[in-house]
N, C-alpha and C. Protein backbone atom coordinates (compact mmCIF):
# COMPACT_ATOMS: atom_id res chain seq x y z
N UNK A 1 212.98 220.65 -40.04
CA UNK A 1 213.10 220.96 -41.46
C UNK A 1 214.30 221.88 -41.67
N UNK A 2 214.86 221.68 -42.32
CA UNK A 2 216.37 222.25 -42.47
C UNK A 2 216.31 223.04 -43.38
N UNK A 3 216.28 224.09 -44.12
CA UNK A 3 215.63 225.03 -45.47
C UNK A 3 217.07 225.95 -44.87
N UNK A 4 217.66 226.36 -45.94
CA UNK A 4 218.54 227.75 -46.11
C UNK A 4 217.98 229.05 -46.05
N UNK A 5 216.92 229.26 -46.67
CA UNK A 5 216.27 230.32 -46.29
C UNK A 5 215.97 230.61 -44.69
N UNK A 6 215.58 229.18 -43.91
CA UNK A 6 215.38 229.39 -42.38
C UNK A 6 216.68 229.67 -42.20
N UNK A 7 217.40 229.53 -42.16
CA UNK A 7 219.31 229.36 -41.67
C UNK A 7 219.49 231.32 -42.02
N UNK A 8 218.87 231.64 -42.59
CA UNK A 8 219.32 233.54 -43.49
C UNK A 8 218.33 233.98 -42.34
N UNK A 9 217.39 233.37 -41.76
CA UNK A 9 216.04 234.47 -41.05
C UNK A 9 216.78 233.51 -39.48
N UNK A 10 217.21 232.56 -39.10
CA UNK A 10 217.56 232.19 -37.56
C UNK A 10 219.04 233.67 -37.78
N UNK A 11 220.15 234.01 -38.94
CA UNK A 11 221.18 234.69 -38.42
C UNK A 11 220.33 235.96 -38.53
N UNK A 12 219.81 236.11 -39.24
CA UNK A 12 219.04 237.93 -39.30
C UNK A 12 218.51 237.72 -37.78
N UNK A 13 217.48 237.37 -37.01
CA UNK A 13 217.16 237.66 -36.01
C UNK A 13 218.28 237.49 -35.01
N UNK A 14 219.18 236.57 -35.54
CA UNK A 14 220.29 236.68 -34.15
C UNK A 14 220.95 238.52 -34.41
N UNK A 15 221.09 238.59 -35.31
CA UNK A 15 221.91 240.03 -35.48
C UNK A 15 220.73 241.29 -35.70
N UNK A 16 219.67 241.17 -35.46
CA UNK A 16 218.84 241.63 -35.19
C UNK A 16 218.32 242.92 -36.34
N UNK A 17 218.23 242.22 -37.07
CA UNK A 17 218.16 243.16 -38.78
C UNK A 17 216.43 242.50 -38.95
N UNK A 18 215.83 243.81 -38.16
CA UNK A 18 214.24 243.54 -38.37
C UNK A 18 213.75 243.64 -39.82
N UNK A 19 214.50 244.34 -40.87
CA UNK A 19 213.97 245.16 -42.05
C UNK A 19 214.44 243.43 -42.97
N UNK A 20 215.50 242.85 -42.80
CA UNK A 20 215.63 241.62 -43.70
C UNK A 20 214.84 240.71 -43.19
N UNK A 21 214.33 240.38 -41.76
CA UNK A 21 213.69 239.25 -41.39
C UNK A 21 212.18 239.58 -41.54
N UNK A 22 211.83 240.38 -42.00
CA UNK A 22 210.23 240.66 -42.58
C UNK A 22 210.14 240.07 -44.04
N UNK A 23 211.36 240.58 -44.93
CA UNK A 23 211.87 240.09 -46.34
C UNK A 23 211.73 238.82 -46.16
N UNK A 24 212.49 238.52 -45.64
CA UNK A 24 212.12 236.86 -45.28
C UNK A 24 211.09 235.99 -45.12
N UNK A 25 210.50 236.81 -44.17
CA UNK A 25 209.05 235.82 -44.06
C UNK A 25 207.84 236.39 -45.49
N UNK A 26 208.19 237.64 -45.75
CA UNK A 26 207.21 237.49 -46.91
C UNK A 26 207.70 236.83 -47.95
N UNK A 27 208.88 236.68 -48.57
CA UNK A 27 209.59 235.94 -49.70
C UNK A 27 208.81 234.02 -49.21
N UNK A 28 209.25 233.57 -48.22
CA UNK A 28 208.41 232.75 -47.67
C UNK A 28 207.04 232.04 -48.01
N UNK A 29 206.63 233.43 -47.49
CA UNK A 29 204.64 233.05 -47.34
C UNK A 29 204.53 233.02 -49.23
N UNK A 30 205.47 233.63 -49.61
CA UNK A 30 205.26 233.96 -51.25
C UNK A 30 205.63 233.09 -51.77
N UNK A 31 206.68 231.77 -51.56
CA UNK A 31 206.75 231.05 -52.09
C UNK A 31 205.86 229.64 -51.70
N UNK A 32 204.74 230.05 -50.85
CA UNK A 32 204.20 229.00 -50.38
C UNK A 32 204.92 227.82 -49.46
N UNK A 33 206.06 228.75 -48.26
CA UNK A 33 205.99 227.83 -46.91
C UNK A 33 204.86 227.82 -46.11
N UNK A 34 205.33 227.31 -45.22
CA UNK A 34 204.34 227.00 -44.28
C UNK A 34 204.04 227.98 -42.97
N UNK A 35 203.27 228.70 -43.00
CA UNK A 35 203.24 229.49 -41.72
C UNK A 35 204.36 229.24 -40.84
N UNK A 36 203.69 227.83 -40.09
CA UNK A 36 204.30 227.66 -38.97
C UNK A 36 205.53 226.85 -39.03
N UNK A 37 206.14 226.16 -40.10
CA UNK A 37 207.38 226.28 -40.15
C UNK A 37 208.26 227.33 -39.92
N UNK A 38 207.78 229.05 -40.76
CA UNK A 38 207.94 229.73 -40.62
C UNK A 38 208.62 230.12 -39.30
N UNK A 39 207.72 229.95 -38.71
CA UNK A 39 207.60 230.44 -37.03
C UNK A 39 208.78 229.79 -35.95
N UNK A 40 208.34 228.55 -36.52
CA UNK A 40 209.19 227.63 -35.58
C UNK A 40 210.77 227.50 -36.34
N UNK A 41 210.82 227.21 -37.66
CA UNK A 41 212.58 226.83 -37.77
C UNK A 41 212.86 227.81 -37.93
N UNK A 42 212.47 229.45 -38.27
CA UNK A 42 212.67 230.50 -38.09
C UNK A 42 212.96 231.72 -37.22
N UNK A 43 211.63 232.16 -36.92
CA UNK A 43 211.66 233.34 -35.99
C UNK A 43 211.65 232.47 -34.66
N UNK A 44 211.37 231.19 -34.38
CA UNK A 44 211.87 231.16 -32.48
C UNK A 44 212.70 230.76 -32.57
N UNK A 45 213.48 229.59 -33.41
CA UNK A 45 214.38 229.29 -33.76
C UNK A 45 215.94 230.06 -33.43
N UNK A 46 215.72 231.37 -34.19
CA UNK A 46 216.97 232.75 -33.79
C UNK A 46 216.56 233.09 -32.46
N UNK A 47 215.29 233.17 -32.21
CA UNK A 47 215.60 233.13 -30.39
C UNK A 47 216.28 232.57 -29.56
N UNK A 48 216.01 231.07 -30.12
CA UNK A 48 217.05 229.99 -29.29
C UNK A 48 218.38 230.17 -29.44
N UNK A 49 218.65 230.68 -30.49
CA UNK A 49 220.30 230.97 -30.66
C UNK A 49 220.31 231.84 -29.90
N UNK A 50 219.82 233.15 -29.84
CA UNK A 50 220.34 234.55 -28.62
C UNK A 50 219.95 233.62 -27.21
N UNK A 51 219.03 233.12 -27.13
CA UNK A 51 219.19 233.02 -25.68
C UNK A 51 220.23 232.15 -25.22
N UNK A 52 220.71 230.99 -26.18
CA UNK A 52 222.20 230.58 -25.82
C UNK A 52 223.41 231.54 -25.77
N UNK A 53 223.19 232.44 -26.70
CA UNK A 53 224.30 233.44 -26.37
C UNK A 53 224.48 234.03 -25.32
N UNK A 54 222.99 234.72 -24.48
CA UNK A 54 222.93 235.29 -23.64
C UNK A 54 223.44 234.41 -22.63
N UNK A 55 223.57 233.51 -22.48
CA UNK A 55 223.20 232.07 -21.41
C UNK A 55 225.09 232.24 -21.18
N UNK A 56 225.83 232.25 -22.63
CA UNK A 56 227.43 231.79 -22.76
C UNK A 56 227.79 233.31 -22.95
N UNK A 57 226.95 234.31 -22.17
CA UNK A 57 227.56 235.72 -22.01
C UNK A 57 228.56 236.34 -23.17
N UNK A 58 228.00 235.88 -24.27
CA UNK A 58 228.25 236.42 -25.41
C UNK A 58 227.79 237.57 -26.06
N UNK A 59 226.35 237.60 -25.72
CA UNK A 59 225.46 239.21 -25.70
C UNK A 59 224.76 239.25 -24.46
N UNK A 60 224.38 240.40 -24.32
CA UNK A 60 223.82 241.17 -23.28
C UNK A 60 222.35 241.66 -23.55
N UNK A 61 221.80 242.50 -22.60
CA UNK A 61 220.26 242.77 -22.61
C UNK A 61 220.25 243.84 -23.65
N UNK A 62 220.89 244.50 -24.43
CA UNK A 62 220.40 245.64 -25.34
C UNK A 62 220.40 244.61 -26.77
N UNK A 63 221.47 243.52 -26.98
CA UNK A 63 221.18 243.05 -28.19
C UNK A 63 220.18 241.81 -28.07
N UNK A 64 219.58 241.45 -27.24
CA UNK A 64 218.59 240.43 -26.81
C UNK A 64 217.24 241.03 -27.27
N UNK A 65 217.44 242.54 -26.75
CA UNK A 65 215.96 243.37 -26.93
C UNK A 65 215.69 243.66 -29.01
N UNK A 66 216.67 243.74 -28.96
CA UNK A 66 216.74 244.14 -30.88
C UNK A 66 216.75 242.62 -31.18
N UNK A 67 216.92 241.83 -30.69
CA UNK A 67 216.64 240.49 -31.51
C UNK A 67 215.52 239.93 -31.49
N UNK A 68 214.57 240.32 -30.07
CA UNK A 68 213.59 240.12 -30.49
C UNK A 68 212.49 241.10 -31.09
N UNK A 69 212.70 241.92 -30.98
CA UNK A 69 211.87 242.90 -32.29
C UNK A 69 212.03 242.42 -33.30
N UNK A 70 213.19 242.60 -33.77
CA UNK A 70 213.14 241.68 -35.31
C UNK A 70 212.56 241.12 -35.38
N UNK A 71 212.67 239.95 -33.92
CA UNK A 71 211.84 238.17 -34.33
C UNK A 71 210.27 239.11 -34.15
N UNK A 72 209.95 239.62 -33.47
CA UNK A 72 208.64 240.36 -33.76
C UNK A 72 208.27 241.16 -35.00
N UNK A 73 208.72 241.49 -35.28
CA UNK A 73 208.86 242.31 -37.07
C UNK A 73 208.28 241.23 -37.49
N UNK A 74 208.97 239.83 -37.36
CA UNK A 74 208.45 238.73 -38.67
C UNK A 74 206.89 238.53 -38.11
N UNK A 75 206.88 238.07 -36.65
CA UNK A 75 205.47 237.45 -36.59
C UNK A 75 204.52 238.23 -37.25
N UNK A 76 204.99 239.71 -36.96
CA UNK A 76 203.79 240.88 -37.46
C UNK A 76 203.38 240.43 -39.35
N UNK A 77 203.96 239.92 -39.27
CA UNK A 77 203.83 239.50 -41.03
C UNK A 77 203.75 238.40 -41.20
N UNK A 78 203.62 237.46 -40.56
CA UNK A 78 203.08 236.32 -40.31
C UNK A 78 201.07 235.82 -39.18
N UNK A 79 200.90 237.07 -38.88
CA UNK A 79 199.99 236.79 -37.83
C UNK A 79 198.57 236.68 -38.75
N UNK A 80 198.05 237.20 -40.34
CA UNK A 80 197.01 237.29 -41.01
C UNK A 80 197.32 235.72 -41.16
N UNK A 81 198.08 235.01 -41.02
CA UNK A 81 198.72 233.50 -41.51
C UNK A 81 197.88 232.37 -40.51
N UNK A 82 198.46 232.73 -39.55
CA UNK A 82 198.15 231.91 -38.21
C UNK A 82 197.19 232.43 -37.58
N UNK A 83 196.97 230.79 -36.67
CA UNK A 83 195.79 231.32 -35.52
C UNK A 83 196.12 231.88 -34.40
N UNK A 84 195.76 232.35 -33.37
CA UNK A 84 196.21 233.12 -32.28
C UNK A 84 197.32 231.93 -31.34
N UNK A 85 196.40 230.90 -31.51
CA UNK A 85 196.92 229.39 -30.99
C UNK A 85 198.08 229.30 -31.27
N UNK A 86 198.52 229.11 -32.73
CA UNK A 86 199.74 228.90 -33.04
C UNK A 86 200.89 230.08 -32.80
N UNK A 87 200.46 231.31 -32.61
CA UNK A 87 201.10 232.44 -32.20
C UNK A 87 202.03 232.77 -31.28
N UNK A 88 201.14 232.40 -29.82
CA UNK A 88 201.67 232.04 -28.72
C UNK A 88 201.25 231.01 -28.20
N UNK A 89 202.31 229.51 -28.87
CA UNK A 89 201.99 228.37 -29.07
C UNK A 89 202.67 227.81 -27.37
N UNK A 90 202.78 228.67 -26.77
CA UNK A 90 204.19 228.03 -25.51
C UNK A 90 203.08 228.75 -24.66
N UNK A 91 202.46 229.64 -24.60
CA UNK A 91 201.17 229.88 -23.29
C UNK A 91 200.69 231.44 -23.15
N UNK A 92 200.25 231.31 -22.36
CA UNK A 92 200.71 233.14 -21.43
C UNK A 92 200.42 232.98 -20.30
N UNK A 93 201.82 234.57 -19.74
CA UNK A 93 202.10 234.64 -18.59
C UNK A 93 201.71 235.92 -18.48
N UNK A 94 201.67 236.48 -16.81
CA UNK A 94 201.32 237.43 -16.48
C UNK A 94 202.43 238.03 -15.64
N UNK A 95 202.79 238.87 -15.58
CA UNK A 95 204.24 239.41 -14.93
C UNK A 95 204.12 240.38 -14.41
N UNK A 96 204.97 240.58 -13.00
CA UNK A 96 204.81 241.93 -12.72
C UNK A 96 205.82 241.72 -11.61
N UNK A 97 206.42 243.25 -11.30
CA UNK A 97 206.93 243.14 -10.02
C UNK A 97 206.08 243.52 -8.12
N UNK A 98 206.84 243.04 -7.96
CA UNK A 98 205.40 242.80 -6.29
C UNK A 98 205.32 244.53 -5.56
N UNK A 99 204.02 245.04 -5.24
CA UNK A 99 203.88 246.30 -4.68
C UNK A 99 205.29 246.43 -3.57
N UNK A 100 206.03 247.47 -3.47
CA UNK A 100 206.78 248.49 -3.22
C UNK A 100 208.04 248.12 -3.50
N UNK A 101 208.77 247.50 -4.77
CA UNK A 101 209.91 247.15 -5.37
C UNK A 101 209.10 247.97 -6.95
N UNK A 102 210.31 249.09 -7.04
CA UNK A 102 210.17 249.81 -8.27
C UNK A 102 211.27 248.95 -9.45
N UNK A 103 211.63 248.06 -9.06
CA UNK A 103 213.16 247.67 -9.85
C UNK A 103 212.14 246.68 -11.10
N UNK A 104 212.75 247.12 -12.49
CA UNK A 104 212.43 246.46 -13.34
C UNK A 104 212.55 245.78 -15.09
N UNK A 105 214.46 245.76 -14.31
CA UNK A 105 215.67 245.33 -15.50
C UNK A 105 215.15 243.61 -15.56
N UNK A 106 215.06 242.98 -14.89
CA UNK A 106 215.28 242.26 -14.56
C UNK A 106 214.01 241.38 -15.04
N UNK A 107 213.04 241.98 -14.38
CA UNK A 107 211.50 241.19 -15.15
C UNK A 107 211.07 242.03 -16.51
N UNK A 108 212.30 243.38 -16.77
CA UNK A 108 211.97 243.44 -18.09
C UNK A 108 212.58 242.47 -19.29
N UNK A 109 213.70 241.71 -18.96
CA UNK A 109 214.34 240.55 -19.73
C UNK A 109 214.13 239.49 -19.71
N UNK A 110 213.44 239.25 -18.48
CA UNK A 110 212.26 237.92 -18.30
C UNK A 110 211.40 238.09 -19.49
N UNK A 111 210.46 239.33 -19.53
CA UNK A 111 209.39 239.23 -20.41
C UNK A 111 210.12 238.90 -22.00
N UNK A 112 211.31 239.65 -22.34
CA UNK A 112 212.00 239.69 -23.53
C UNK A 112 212.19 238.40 -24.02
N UNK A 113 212.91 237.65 -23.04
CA UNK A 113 212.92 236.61 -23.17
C UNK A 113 211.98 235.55 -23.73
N UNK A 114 210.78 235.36 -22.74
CA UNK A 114 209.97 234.76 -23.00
C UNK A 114 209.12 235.06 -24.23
N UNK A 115 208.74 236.18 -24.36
CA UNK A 115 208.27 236.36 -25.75
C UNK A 115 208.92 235.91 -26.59
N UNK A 116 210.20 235.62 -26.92
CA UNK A 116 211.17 234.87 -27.50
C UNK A 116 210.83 233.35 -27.66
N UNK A 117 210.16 232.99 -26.65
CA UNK A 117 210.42 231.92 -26.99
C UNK A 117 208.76 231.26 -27.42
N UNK A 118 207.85 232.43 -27.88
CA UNK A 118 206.54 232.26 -28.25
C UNK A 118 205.41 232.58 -27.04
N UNK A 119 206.02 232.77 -26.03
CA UNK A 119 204.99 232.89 -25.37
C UNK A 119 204.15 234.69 -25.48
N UNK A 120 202.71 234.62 -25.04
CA UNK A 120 202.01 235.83 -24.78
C UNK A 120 202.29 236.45 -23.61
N UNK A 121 203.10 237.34 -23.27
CA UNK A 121 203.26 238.22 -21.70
C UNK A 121 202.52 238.87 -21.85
N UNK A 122 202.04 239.43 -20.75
CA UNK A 122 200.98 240.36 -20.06
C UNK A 122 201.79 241.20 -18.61
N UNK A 123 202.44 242.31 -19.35
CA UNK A 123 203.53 243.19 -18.33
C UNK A 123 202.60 243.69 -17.52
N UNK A 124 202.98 243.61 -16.11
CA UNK A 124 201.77 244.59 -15.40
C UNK A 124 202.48 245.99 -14.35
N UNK A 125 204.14 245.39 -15.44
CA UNK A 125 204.86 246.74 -14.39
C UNK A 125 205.17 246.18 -13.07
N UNK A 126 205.71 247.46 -12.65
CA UNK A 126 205.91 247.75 -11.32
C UNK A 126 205.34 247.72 -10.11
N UNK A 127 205.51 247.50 -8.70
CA UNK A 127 204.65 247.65 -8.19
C UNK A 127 203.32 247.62 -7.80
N UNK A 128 203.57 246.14 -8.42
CA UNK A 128 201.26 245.78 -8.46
C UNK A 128 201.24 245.06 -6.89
N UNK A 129 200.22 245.26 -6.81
CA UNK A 129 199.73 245.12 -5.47
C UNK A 129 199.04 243.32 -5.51
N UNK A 130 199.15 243.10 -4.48
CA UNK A 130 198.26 241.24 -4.44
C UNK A 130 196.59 241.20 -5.25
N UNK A 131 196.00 242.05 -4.62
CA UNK A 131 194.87 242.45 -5.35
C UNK A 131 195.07 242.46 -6.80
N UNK A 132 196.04 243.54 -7.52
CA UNK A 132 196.03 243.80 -8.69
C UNK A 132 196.30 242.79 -9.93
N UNK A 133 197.25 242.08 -8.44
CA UNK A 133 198.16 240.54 -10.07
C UNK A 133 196.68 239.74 -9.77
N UNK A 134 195.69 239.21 -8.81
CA UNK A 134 194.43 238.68 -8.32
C UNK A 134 194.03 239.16 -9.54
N UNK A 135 193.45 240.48 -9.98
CA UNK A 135 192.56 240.62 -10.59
C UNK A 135 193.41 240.23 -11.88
N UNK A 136 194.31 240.49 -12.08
CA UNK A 136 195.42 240.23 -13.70
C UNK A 136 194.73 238.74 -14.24
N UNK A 137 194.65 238.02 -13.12
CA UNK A 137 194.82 236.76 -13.25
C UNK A 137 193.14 236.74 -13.84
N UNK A 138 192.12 237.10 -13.25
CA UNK A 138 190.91 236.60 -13.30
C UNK A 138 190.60 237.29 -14.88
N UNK A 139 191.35 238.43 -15.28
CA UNK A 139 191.07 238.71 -16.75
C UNK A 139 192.01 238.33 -17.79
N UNK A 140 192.69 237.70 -17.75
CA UNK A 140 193.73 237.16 -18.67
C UNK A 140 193.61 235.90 -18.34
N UNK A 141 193.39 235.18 -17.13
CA UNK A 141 193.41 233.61 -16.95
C UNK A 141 194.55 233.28 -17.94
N UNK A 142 195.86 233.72 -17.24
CA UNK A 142 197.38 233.02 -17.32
C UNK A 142 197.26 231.31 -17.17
N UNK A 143 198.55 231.23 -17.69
CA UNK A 143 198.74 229.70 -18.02
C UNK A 143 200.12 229.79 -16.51
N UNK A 144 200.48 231.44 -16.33
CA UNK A 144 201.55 231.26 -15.31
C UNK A 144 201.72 232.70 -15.07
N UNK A 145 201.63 232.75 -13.22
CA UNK A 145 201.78 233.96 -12.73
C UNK A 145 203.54 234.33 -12.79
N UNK A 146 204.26 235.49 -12.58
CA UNK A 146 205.38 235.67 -12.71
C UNK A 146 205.53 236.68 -11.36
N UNK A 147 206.37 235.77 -10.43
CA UNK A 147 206.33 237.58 -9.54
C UNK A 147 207.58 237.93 -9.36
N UNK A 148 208.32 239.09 -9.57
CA UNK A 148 209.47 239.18 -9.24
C UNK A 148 209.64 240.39 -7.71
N UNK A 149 210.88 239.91 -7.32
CA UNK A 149 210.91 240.38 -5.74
C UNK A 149 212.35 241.13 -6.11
N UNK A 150 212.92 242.32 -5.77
CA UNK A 150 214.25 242.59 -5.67
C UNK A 150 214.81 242.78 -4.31
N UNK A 151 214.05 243.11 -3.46
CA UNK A 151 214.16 243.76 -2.16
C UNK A 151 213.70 242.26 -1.00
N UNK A 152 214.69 242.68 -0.15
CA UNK A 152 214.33 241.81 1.07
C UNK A 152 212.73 241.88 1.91
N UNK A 153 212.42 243.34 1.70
CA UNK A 153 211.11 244.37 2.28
C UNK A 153 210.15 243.52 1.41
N UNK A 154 210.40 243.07 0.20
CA UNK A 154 208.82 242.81 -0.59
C UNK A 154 208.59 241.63 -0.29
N UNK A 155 209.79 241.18 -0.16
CA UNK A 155 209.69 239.74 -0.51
C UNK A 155 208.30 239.06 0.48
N UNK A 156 207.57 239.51 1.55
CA UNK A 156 206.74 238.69 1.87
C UNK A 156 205.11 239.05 1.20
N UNK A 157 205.33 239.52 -0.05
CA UNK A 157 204.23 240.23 -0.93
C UNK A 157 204.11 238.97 -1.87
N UNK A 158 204.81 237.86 -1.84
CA UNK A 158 204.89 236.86 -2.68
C UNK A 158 203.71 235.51 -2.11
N UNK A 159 203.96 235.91 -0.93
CA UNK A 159 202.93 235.03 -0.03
C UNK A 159 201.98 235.72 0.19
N UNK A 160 201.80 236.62 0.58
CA UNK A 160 200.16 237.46 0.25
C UNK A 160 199.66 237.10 -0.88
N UNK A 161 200.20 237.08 -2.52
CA UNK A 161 199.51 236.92 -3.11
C UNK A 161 199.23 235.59 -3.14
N UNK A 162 199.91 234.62 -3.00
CA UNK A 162 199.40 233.52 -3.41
C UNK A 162 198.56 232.75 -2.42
N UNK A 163 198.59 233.41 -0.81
CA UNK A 163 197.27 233.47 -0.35
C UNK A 163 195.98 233.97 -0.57
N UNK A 164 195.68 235.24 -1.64
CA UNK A 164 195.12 235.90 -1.98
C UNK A 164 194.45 234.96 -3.29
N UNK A 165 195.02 234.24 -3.78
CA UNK A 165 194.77 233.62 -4.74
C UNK A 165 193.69 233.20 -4.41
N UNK A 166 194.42 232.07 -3.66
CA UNK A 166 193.82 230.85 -3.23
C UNK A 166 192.28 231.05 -2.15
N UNK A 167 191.92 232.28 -1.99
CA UNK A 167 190.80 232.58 -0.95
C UNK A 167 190.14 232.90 -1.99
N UNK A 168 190.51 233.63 -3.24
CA UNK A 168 189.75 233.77 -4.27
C UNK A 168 189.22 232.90 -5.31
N UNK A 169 189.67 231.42 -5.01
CA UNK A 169 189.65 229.99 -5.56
C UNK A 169 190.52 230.00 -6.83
N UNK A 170 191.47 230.76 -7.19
CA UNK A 170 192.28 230.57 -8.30
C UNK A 170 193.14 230.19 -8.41
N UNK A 171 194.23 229.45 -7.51
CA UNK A 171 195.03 229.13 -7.42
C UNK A 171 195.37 227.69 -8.06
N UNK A 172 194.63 227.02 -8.21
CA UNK A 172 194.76 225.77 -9.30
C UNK A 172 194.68 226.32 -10.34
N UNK A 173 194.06 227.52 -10.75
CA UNK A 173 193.66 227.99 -12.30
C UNK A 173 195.47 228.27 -12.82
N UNK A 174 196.43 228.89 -11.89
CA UNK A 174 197.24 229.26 -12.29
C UNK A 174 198.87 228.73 -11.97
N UNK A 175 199.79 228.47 -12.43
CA UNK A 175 201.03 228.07 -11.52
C UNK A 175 201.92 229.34 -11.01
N UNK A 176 202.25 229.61 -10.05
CA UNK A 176 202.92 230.83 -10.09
C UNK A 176 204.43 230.19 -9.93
N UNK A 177 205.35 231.79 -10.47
CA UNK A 177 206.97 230.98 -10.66
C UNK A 177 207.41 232.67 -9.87
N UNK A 178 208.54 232.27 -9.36
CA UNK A 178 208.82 233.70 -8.35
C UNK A 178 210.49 234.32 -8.92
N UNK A 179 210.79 234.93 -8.81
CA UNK A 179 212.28 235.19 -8.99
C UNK A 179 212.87 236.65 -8.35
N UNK A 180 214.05 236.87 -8.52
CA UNK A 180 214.66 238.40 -8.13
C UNK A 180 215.64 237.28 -7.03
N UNK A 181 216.63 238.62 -6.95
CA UNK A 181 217.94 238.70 -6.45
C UNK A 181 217.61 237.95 -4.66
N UNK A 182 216.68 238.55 -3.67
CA UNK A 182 217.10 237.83 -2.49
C UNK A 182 216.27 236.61 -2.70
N UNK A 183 215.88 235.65 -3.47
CA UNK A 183 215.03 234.91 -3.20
C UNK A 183 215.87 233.21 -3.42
N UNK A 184 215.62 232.27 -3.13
CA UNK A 184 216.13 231.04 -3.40
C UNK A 184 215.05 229.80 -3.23
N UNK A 185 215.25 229.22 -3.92
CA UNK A 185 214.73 227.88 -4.59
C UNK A 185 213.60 227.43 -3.16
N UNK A 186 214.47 227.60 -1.94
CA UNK A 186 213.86 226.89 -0.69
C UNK A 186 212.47 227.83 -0.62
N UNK A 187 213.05 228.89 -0.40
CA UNK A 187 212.09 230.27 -0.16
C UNK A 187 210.85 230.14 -1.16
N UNK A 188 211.18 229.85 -2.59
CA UNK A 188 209.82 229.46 -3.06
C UNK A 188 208.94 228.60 -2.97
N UNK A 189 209.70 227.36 -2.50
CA UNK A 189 208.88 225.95 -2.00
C UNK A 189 208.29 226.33 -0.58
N UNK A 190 209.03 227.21 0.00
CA UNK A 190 207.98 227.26 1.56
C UNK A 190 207.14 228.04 1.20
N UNK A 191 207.20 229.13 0.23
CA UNK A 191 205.69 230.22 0.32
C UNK A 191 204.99 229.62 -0.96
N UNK A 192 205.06 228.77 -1.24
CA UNK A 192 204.15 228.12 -2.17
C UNK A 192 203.83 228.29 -3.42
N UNK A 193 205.17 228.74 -3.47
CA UNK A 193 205.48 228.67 -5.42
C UNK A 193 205.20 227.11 -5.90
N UNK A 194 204.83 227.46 -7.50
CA UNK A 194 205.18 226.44 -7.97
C UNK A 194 206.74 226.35 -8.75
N UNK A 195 207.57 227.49 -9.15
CA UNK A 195 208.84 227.25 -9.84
C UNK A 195 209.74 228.20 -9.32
N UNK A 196 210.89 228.52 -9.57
CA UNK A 196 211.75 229.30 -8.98
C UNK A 196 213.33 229.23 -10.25
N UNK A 197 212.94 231.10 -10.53
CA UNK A 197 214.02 231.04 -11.82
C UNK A 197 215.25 232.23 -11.29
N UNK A 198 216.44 231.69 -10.91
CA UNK A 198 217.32 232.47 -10.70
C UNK A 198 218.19 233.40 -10.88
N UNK A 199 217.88 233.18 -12.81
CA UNK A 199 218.29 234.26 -13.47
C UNK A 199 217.01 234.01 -14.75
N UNK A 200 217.06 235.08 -16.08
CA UNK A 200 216.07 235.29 -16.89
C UNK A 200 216.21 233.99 -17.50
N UNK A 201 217.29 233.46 -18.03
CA UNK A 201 217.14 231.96 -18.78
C UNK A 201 216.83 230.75 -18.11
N UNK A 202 216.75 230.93 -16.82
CA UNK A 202 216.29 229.98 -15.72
C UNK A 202 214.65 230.24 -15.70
N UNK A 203 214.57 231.36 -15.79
CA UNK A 203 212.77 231.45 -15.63
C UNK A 203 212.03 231.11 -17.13
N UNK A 204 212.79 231.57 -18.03
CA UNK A 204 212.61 231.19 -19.56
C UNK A 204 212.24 229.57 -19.83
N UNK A 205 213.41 228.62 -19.15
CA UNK A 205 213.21 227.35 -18.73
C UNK A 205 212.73 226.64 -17.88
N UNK A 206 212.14 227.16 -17.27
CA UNK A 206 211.13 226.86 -15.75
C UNK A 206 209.61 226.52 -16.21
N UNK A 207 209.82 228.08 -17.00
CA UNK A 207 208.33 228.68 -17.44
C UNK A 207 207.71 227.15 -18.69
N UNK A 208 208.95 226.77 -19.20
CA UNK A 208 208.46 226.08 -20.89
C UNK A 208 208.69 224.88 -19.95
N UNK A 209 208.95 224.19 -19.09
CA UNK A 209 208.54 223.27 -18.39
C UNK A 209 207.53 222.74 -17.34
N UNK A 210 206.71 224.12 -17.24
CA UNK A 210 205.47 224.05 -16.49
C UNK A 210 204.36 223.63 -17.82
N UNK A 211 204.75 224.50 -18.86
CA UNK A 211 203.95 224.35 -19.85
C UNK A 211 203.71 222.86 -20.69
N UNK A 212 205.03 222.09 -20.35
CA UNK A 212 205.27 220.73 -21.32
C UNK A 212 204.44 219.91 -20.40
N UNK A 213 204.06 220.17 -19.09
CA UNK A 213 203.81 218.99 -17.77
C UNK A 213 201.94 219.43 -17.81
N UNK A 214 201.98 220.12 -18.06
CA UNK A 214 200.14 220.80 -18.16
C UNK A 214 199.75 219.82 -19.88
């Protein structure tokens, strides 16, 4: 649906003017659009534009983070509208970085990202232990585990958990996707990932292709 008004709320969230893209969606709901038009040729819509930008290194992680607040500003005024369903219509994930890697630029723009693109994250920080993302999983029942590794040292905390899973019978319940700096594509297929994202718009697109195949 092509509307000018969506075209004023996709550039407000690209330039990240939270105070006009609220204007927007209430002028909107007030003229009797549609929620979830709303949502979609709108507020994820300007996501898709920043994350191409980000992608063609046009912006960076501080204006990515203000773009999506904005795009969050609107949902917040859109959420009495919609069902939770339609909210985070792309899934949820559970994220965290693996026990003794404190580093967390990296799966903090993952999460940015992805919320961007509708999905529900569930940050679990730093340093969670196999046990801890185990239990993440059994109370949130993710649509997709997230583990990120920065360090050569953690990296075999990726296979604990997803042995840990799987003794706990959850491992069909969930797909896990792995990422960080020493890790590669092979490395996730031998420890029994299901995806492998090499940078944040790679996991962004990994993630919404586990979701299209479910």
């Amino acid at each position: 649906m092509v509307v000018k008004e969506y075209g004023y709320m996709v550039e407000a969230v690209t330039k990240g003017n939270a105070k006009v893209v609220r204007t927007l969606v209430e002028d909107l709901l007030s003229a009797g659009y549609d929620p979830k038009d709303i949502l979609n040729c709108g507020l994820l819509k300007g996501m898709d534009e920043v994350s191409t930008l980000f992608k063609d290194n046009k912006v960076y992680i501080p204006e990515v983070l203000i773009s999506s607040r904005a795009m969050h500003a609107g949902i917040h005024v859109l959420k009495p509208y919609l069902s939770k369903s339609e909210i985070s219509i792309s899934g949820k994930i559970l994220i965290g970085t693996v026990t003794g890697d404190l580093h967390d630029i990296g799966k903090n723009l993952v999460a940015i990202m992805l919320r961007g693109k509708g999905f529900e994250v569930i940050d679990m920080g730093i340093d969670v232990s196999p046990e801890d993302f185990v239990q993440g999983v059994k109370i949130h029942k993710p649509d997709i585990l997230a583990l990120s590794s920065l360090l050569t040292t953690t990296m075999p905390v990726i296979p604990e958990t997803i042995k840990l899973l799987k003794e706990e019978g959850l491992r069909d319940s969930v797909r896990v996707m792995v990422g960080g700096g020493p890790l590669t594509r092979d490395y996730a297929r031998a420890v029994g990932a299901d995806a492998y994202g090499a940078d944040a718009q790679q996991a962004v697109e990994m993630a919404i292709e586990i979701m299209n195949l479910q």
